[in-house]
PDB file of N, CA and C in Angstrom:
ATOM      1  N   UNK A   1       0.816  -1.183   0.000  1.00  0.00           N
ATOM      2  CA  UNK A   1       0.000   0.000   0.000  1.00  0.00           C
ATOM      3  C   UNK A   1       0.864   1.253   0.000  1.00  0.00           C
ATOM      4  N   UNK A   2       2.228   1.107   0.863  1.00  0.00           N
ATOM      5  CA  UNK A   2       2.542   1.992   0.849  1.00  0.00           C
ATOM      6  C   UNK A   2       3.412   2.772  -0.527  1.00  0.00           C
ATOM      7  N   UNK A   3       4.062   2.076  -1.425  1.00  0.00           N
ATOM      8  CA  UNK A   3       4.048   2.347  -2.906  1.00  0.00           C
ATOM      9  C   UNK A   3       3.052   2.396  -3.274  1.00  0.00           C
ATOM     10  N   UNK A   4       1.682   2.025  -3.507  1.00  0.00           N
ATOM     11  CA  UNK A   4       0.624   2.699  -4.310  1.00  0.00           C
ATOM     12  C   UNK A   4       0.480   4.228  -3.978  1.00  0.00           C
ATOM     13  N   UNK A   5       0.733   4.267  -2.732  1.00  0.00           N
ATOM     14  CA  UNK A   5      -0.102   6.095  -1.958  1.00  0.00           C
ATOM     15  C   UNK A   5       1.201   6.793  -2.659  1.00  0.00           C
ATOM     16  N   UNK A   6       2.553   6.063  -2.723  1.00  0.00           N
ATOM     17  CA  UNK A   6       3.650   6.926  -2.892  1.00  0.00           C
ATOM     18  C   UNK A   6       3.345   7.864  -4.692  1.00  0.00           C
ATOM     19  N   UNK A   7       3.095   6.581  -5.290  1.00  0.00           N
ATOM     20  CA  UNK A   7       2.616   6.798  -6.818  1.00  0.00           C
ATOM     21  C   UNK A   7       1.862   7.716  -7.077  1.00  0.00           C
ATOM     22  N   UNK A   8       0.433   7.279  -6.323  1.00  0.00           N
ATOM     23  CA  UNK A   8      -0.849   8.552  -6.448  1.00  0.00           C
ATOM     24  C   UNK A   8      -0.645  10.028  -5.991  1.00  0.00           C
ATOM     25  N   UNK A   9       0.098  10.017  -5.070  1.00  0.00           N
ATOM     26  CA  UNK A   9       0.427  11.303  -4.395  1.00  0.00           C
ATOM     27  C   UNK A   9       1.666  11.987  -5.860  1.00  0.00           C
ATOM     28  N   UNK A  10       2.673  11.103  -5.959  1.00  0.00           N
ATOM     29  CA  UNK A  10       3.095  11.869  -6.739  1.00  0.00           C
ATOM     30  C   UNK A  10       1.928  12.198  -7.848  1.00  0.00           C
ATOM     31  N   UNK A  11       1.727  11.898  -8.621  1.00  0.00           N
ATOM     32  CA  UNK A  11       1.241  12.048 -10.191  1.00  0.00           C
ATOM     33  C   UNK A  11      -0.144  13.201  -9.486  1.00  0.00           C
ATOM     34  N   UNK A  12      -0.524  12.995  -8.096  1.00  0.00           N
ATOM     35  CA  UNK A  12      -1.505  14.238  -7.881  1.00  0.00           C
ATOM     36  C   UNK A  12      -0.892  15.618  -7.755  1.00  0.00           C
ATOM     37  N   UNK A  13       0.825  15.515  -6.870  1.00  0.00           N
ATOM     38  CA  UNK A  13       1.580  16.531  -7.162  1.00  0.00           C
ATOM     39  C   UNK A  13       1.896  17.287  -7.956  1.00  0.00           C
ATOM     40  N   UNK A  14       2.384  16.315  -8.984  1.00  0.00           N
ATOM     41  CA  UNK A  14       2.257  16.527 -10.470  1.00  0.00           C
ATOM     42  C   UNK A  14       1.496  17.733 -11.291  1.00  0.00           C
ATOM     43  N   UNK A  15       0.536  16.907 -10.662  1.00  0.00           N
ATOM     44  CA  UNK A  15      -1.030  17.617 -11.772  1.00  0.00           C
ATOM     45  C   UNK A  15      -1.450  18.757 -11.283  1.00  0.00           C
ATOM     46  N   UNK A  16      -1.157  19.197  -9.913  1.00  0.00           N
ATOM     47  CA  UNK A  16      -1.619  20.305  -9.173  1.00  0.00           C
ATOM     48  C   UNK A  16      -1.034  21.600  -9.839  1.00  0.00           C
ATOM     49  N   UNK A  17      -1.144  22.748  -9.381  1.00  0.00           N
ATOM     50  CA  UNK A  17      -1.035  24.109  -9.935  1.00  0.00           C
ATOM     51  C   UNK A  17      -0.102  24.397  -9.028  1.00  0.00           C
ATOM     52  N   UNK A  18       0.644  24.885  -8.447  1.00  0.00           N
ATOM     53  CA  UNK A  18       1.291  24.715  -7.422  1.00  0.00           C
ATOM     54  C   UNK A  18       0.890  25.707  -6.205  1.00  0.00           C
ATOM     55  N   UNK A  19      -0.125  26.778  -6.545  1.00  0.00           N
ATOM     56  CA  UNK A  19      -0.900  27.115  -5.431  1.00  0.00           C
ATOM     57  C   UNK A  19      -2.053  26.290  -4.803  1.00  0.00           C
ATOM     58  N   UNK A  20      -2.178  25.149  -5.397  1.00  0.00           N
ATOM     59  CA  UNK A  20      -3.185  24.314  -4.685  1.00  0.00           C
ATOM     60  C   UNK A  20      -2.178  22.763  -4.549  1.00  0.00           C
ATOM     61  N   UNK A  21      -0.980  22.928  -4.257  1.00  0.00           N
ATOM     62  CA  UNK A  21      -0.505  21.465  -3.280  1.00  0.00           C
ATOM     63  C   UNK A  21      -1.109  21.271  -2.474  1.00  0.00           C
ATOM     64  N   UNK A  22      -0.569  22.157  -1.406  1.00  0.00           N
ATOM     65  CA  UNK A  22      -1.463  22.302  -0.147  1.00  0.00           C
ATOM     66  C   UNK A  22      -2.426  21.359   0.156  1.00  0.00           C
ATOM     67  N   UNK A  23      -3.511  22.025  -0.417  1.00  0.00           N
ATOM     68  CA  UNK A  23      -4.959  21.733  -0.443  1.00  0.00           C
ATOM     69  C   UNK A  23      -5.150  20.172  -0.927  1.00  0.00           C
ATOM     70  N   UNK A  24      -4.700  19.608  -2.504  1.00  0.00           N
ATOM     71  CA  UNK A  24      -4.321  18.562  -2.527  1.00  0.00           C
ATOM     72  C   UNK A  24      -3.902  17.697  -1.883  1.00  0.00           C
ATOM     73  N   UNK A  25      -2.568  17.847  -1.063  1.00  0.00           N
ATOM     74  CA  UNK A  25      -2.109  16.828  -0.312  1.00  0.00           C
ATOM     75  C   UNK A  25      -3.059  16.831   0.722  1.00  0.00           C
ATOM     76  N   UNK A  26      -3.595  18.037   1.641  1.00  0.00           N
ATOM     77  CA  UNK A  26      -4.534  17.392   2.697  1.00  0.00           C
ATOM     78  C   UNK A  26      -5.565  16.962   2.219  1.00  0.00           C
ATOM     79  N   UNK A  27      -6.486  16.673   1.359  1.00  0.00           N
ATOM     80  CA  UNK A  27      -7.127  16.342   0.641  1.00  0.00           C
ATOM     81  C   UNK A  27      -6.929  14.625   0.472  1.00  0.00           C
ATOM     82  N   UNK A  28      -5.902  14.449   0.013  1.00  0.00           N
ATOM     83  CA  UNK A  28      -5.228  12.901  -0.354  1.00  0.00           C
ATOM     84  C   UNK A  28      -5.195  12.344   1.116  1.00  0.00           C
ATOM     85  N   UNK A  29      -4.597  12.712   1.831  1.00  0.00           N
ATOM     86  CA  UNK A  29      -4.353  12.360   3.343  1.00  0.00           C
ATOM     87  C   UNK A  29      -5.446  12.477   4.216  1.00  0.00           C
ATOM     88  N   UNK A  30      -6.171  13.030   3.670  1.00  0.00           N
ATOM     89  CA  UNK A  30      -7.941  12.977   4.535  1.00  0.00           C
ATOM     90  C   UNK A  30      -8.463  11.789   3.840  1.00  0.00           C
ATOM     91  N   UNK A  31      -8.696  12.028   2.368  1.00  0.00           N
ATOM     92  CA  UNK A  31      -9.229  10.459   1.695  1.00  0.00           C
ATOM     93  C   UNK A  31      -8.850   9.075   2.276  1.00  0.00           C
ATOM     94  N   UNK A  32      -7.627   9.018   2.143  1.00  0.00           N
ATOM     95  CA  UNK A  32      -6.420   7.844   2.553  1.00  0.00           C
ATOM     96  C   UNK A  32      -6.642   7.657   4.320  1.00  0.00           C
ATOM     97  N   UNK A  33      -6.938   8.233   4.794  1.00  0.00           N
ATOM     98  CA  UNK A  33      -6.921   7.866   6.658  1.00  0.00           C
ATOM     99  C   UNK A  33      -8.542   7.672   6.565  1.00  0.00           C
ATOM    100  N   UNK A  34      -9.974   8.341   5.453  1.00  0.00           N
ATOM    101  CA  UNK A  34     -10.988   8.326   5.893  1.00  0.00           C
ATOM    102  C   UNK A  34     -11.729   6.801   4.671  1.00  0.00           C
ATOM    103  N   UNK A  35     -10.319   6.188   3.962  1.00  0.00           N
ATOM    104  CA  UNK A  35     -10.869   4.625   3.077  1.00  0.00           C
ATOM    105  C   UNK A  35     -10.147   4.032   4.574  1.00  0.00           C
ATOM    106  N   UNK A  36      -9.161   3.979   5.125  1.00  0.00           N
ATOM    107  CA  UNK A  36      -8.429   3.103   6.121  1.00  0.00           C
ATOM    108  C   UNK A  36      -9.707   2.839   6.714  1.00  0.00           C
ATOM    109  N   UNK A  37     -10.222   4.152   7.126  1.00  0.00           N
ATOM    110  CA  UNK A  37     -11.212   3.729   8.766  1.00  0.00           C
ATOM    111  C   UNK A  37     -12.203   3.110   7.978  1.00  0.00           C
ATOM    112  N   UNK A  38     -13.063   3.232   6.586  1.00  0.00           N
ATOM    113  CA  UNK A  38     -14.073   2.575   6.098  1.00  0.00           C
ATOM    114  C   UNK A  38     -14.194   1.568   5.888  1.00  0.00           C
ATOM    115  N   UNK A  39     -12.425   1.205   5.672  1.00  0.00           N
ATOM    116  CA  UNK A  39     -12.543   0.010   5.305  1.00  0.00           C
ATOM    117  C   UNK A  39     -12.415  -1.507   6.671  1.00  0.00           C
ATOM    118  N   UNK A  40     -11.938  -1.247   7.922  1.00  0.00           N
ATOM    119  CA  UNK A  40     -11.743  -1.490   8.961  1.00  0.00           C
ATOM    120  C   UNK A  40     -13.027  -1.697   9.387  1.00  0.00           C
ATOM    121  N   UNK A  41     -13.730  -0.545   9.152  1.00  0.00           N
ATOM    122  CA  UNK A  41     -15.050  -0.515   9.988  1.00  0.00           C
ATOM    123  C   UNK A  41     -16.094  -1.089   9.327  1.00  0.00           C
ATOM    124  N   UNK A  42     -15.700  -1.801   8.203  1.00  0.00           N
ATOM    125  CA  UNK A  42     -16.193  -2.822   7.238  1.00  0.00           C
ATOM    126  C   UNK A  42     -16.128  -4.111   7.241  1.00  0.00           C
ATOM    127  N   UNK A  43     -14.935  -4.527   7.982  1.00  0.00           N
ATOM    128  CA  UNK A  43     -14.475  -5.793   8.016  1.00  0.00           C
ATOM    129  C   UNK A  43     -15.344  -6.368   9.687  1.00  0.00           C
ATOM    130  N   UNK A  44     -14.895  -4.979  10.753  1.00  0.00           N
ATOM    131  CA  UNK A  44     -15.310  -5.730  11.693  1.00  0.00           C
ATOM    132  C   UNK A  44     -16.846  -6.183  11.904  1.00  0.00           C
ATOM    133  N   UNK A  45     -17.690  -4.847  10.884  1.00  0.00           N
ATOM    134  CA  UNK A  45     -19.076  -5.262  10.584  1.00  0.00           C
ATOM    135  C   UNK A  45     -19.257  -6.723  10.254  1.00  0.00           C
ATOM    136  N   UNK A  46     -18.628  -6.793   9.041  1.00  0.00           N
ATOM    137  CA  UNK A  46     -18.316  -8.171   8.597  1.00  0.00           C
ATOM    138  C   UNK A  46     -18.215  -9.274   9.422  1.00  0.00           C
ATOM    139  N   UNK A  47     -17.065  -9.414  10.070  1.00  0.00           N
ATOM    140  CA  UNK A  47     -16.846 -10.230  11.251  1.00  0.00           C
ATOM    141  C   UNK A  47     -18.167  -9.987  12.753  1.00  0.00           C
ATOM    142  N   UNK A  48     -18.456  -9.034  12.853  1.00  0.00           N
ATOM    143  CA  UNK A  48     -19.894  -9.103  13.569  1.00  0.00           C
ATOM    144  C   UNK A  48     -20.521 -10.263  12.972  1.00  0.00           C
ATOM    145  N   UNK A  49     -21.465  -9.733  11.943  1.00  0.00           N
ATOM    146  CA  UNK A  49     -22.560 -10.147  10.856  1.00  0.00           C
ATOM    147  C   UNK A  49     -22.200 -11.877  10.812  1.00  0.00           C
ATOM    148  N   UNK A  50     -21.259 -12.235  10.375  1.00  0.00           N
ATOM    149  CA  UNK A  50     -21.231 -13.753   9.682  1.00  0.00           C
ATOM    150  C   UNK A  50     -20.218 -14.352  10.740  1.00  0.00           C
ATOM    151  N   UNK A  51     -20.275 -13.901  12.180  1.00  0.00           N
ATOM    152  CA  UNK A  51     -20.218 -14.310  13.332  1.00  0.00           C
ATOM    153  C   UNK A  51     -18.330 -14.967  13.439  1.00  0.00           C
ATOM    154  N   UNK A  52     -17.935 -15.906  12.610  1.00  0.00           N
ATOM    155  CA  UNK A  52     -16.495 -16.375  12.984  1.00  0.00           C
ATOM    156  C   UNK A  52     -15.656 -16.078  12.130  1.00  0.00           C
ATOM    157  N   UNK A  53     -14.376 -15.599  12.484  1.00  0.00           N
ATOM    158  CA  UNK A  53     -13.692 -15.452  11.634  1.00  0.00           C
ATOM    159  C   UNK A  53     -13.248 -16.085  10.495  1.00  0.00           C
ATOM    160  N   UNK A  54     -13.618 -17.590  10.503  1.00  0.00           N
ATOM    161  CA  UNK A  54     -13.385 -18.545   9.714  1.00  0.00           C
ATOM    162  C   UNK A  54     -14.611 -18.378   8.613  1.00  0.00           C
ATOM    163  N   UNK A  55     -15.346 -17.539   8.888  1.00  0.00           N
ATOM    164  CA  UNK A  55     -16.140 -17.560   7.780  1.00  0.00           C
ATOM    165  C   UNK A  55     -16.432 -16.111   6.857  1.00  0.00           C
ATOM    166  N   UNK A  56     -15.848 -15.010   8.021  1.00  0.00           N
ATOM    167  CA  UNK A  56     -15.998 -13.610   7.557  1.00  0.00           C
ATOM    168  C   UNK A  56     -14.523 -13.575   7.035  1.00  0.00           C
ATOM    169  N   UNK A  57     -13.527 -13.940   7.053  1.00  0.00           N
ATOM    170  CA  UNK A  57     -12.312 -13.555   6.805  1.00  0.00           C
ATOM    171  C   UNK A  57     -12.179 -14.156   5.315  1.00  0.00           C
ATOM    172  N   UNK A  58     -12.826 -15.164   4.633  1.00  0.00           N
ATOM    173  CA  UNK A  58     -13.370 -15.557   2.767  1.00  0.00           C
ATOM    174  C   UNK A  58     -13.746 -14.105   2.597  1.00  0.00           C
ATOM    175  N   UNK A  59     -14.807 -14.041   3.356  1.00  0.00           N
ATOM    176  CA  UNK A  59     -16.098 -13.085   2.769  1.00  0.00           C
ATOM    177  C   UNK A  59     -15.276 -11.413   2.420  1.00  0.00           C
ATOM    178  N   UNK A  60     -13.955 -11.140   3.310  1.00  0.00           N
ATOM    179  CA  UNK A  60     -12.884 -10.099   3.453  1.00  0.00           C
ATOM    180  C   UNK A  60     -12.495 -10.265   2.089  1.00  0.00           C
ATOM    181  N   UNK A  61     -11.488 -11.289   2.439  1.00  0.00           N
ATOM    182  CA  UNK A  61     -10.729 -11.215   1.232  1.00  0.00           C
ATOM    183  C   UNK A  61     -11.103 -11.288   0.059  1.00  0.00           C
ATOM    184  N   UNK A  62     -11.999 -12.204  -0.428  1.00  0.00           N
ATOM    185  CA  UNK A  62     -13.000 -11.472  -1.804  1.00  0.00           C
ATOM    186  C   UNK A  62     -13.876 -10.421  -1.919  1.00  0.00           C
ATOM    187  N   UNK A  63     -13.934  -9.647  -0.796  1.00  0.00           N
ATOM    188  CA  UNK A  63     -14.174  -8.183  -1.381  1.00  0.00           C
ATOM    189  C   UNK A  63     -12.668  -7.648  -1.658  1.00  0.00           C
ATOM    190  N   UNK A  64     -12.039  -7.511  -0.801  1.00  0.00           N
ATOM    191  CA  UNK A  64      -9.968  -7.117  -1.861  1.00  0.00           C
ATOM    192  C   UNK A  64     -10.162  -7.801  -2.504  1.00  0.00           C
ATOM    193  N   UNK A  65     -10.392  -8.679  -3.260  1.00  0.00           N
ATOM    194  CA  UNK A  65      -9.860  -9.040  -4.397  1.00  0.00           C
ATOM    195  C   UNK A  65     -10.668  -8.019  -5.619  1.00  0.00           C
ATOM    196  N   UNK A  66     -11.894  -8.308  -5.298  1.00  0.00           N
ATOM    197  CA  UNK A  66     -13.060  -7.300  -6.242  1.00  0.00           C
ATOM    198  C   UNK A  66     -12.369  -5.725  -6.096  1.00  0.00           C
ATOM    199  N   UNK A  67     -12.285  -4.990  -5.218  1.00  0.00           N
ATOM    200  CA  UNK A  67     -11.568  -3.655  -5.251  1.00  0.00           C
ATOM    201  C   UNK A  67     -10.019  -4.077  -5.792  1.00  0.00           C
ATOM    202  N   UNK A  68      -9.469  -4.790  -5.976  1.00  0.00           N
ATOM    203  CA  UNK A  68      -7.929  -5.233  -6.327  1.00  0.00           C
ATOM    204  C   UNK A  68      -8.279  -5.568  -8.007  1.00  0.00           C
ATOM    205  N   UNK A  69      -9.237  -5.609  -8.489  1.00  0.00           N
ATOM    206  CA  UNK A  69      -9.500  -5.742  -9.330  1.00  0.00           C
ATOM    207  C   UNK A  69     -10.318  -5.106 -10.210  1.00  0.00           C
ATOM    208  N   UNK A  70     -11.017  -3.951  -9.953  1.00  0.00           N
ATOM    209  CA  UNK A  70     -11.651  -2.996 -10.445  1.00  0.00           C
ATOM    210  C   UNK A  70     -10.137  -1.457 -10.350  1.00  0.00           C
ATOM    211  N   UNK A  71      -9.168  -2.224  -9.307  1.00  0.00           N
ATOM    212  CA  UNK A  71      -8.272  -0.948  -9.638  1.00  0.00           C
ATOM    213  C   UNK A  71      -7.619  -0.736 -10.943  1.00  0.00           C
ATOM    214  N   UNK A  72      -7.338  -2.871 -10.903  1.00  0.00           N
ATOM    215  CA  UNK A  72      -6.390  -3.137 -12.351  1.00  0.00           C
ATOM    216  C   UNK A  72      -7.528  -2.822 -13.878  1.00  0.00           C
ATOM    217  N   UNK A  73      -8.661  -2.821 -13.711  1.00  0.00           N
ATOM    218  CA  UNK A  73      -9.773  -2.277 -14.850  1.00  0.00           C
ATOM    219  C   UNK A  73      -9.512  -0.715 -15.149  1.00  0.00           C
ATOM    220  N   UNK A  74      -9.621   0.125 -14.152  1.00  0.00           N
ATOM    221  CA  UNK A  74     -10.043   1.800 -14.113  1.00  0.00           C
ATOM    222  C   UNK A  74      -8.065   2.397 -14.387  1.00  0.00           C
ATOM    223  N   UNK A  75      -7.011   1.393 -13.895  1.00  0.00           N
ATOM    224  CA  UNK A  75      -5.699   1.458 -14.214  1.00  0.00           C
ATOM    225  C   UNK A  75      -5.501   1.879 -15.379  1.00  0.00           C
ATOM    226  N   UNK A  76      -5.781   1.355 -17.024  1.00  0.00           N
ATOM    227  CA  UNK A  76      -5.542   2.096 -18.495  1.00  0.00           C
ATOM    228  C   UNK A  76      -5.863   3.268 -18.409  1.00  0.00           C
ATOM    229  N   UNK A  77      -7.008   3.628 -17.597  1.00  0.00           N
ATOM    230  CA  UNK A  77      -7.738   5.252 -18.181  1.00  0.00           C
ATOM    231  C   UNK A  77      -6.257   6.295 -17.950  1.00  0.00           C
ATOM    232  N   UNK A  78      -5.840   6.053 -16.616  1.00  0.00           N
ATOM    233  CA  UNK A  78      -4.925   6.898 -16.408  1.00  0.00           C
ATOM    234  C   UNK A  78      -3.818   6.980 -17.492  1.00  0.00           C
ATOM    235  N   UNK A  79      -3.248   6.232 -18.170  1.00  0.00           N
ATOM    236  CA  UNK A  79      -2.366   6.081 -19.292  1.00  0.00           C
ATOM    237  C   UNK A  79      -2.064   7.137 -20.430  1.00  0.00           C
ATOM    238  N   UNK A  80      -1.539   7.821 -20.335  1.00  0.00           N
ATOM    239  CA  UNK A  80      -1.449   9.704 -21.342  1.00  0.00           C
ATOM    240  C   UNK A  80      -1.556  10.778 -20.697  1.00  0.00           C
ATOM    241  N   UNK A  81      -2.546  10.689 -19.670  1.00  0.00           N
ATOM    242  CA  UNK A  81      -2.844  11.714 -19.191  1.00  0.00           C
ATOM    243  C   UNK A  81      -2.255  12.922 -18.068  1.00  0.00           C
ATOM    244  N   UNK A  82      -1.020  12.448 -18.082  1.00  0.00           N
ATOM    245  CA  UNK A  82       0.257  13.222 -17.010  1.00  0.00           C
ATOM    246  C   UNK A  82       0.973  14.550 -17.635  1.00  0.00           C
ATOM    247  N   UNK A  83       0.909  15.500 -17.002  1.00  0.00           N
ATOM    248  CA  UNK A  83       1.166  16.643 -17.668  1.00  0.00           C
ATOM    249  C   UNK A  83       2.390  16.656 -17.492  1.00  0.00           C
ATOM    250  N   UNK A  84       3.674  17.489 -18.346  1.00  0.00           N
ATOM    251  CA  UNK A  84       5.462  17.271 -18.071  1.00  0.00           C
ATOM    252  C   UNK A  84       5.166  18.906 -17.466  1.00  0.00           C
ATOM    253  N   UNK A  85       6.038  18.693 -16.110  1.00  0.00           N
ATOM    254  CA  UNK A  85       6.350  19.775 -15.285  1.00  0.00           C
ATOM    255  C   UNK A  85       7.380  20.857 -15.958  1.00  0.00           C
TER     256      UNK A  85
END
């Protein structure tokens, strides 16, 4: 994870104007700490709901796989679109 955030952050650096880094990076770093907690507070729902871990912890990991896999789909769009500093 922590090379993916490194990637996105750059290429958002990138793209910014440079009077709105700032704003950007807290922006990225609010997103990124407010998917952590969603996603946490997803799992333990999870693990509530379908009661043992032996049975919510399948039900986990094939949802990552489905988001691990809609990243590698929506991944081409980005392809051209980087502006040279």
């Amino acid at each position: 994870m922590g090379l993916g955030f490194s990637s996105i952050a750059f290429l958002l650096l990138r793209q910014s104007e440079q009077h709105e880094t700032g704003f950007h990076t807290s922006a990225a770093q609010i997103a990124d700490q407010l998917g952590t907690a969603a996603l946490i507070g997803a799992g333990g729902a999870a693990l509530a709901l379908l009661g043992a871990p032996a049975v919510a912890l399948p039900v986990l990991i094939a949802v990552l796989v489905v988001l691990g896999l809609t990243g590698v789909l929506a991944a081409p769009r980005t392809v051209g679109r980087t502006t040279s500093v």
